[in-house]
Protein backbone atom coordinates (compact mmCIF):
# COMPACT_ATOMS: atom_id res chain seq x y z
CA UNK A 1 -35.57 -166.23 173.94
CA UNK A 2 -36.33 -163.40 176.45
CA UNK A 3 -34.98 -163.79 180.14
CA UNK A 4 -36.31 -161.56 183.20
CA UNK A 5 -34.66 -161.26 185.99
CA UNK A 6 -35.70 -158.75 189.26
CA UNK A 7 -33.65 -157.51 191.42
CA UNK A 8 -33.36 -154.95 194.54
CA UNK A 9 -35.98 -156.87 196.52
CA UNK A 10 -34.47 -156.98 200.94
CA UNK A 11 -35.87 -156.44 204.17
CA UNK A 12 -37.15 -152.96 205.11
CA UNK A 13 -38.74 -150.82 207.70
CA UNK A 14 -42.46 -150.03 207.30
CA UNK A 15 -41.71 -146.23 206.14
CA UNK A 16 -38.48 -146.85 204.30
CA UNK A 17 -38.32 -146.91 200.38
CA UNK A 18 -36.80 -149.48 197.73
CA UNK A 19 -36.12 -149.63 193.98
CA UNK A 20 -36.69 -152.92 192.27
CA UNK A 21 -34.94 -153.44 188.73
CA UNK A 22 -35.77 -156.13 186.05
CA UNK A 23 -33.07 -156.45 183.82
CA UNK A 24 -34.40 -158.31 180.04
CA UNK A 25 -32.20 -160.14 178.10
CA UNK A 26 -33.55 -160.25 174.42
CA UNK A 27 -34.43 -157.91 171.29
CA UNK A 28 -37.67 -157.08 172.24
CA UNK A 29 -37.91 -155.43 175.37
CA UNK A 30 -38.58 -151.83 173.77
CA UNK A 31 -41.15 -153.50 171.98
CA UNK A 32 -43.59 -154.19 174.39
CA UNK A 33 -45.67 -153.65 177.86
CA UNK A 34 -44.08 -154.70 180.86
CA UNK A 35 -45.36 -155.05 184.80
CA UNK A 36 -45.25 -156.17 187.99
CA UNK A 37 -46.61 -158.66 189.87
CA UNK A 38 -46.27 -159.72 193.66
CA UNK A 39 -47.55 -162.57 195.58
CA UNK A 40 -48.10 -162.37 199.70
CA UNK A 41 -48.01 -165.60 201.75
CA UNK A 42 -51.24 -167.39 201.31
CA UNK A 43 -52.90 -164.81 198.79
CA UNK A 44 -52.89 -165.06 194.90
CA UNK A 45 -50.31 -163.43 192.49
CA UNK A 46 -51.81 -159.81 192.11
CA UNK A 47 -51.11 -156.95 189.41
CA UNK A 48 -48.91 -154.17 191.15
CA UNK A 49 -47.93 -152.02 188.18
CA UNK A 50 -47.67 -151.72 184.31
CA UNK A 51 -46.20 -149.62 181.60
CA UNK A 52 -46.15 -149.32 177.90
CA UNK A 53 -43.91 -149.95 175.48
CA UNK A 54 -42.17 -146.55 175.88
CA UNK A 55 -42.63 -145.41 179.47
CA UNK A 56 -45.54 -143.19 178.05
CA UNK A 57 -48.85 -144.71 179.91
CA UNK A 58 -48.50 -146.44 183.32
CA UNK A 59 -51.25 -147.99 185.56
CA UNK A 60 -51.41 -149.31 189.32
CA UNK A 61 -53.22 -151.08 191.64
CA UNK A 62 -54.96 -149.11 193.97
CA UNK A 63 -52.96 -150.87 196.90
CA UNK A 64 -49.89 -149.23 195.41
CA UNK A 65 -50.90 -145.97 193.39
CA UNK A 66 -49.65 -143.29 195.20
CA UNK A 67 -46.59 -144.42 196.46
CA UNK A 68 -45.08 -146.06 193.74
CA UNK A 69 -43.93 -145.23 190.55
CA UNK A 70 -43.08 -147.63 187.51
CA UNK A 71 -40.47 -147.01 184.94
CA UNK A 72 -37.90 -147.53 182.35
CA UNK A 73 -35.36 -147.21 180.48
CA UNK A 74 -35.27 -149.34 177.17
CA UNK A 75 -31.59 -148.32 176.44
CA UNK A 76 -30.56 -150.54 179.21
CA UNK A 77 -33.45 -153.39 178.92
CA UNK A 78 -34.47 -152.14 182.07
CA UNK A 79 -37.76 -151.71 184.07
CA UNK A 80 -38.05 -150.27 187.61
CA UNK A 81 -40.50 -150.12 190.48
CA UNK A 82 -39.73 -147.16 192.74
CA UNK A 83 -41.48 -148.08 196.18
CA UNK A 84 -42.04 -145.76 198.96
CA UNK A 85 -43.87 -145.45 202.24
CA UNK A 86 -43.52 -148.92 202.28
CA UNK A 87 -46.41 -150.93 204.88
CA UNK A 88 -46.31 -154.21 205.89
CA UNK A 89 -48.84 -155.45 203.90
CA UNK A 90 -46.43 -154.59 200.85
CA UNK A 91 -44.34 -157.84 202.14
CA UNK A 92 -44.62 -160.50 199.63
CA UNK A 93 -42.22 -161.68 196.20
CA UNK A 94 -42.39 -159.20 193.88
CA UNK A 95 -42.53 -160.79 189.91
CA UNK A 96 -41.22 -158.65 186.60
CA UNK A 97 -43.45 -159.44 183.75
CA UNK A 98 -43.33 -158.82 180.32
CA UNK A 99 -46.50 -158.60 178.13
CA UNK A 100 -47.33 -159.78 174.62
CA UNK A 101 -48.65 -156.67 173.64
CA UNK A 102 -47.05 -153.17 173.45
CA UNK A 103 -49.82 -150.74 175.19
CA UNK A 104 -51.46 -151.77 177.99
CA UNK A 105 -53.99 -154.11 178.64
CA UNK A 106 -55.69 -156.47 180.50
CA UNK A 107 -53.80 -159.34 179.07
CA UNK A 108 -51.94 -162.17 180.88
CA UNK A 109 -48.09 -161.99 180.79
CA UNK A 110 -46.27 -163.99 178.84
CA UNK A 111 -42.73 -163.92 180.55
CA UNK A 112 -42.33 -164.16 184.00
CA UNK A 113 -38.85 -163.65 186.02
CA UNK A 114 -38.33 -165.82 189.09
CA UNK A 115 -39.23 -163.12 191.97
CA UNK A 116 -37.56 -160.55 194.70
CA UNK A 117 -38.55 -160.76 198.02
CA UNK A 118 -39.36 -157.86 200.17
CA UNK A 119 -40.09 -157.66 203.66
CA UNK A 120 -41.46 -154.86 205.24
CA UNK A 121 -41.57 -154.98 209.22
CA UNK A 122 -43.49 -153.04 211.42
């Protein structure tokens, strides 16, 4: 069984910066791609951020590319989203996601981990 769960997600100035973790619990989490999701009020779950297997490829979403940078650190079952210049329209729950594949791909997530919220004022 594989467990997600995020972290790091509070309320922030438009500006500031943020780190959110996802810590897995399981034997596979070296094994293969991980992202991140987020979902605004009103507006569909969208793709934020992925990363291979071993940290080696990444990708973003154009919304976010730029500012934010995905990592992690398989040692610790951990994945990371590094947020900065953070703008309002960044508000919304932010989801950890784990992939059944190990590269990346446009392939549907197969774990999901119950959400962070951030807030970003103006």
């Amino acid at each position: 069984q594989v467990q997600l769960v995020e972290s790091g997600g509070r309320l922030v100035q438009a500006g500031g910066s943020l780190r959110l973790s996802c810590v897995t619990s399981g034997r596979t989490f070296s094994g293969r791609a991980m992202g991140w999701f987020r979902q605004a009020p009103g507006k569909e779950r969208e793709f934020v951020a992925q990363i291979n297997w071993n940290g080696g490829s990444t990708a973003y979403a154009d919304s976010v590319k730029g500012r934010s940078t995905i990592s992690r650190d398989n040692a610790k079952n951990t994945m990371y989203l590094q947020m900065n210049d953070l703008k309002p329209e960044d508000t919304a729950v932010y989801y950890c996601a784990g992939y059944p594949s190990s590269g990346l791909a446009s392939l549907n997530p197969v774990y999901w981990g119950q959400g962070t919220q951030v807030t970003v004022s103006s």
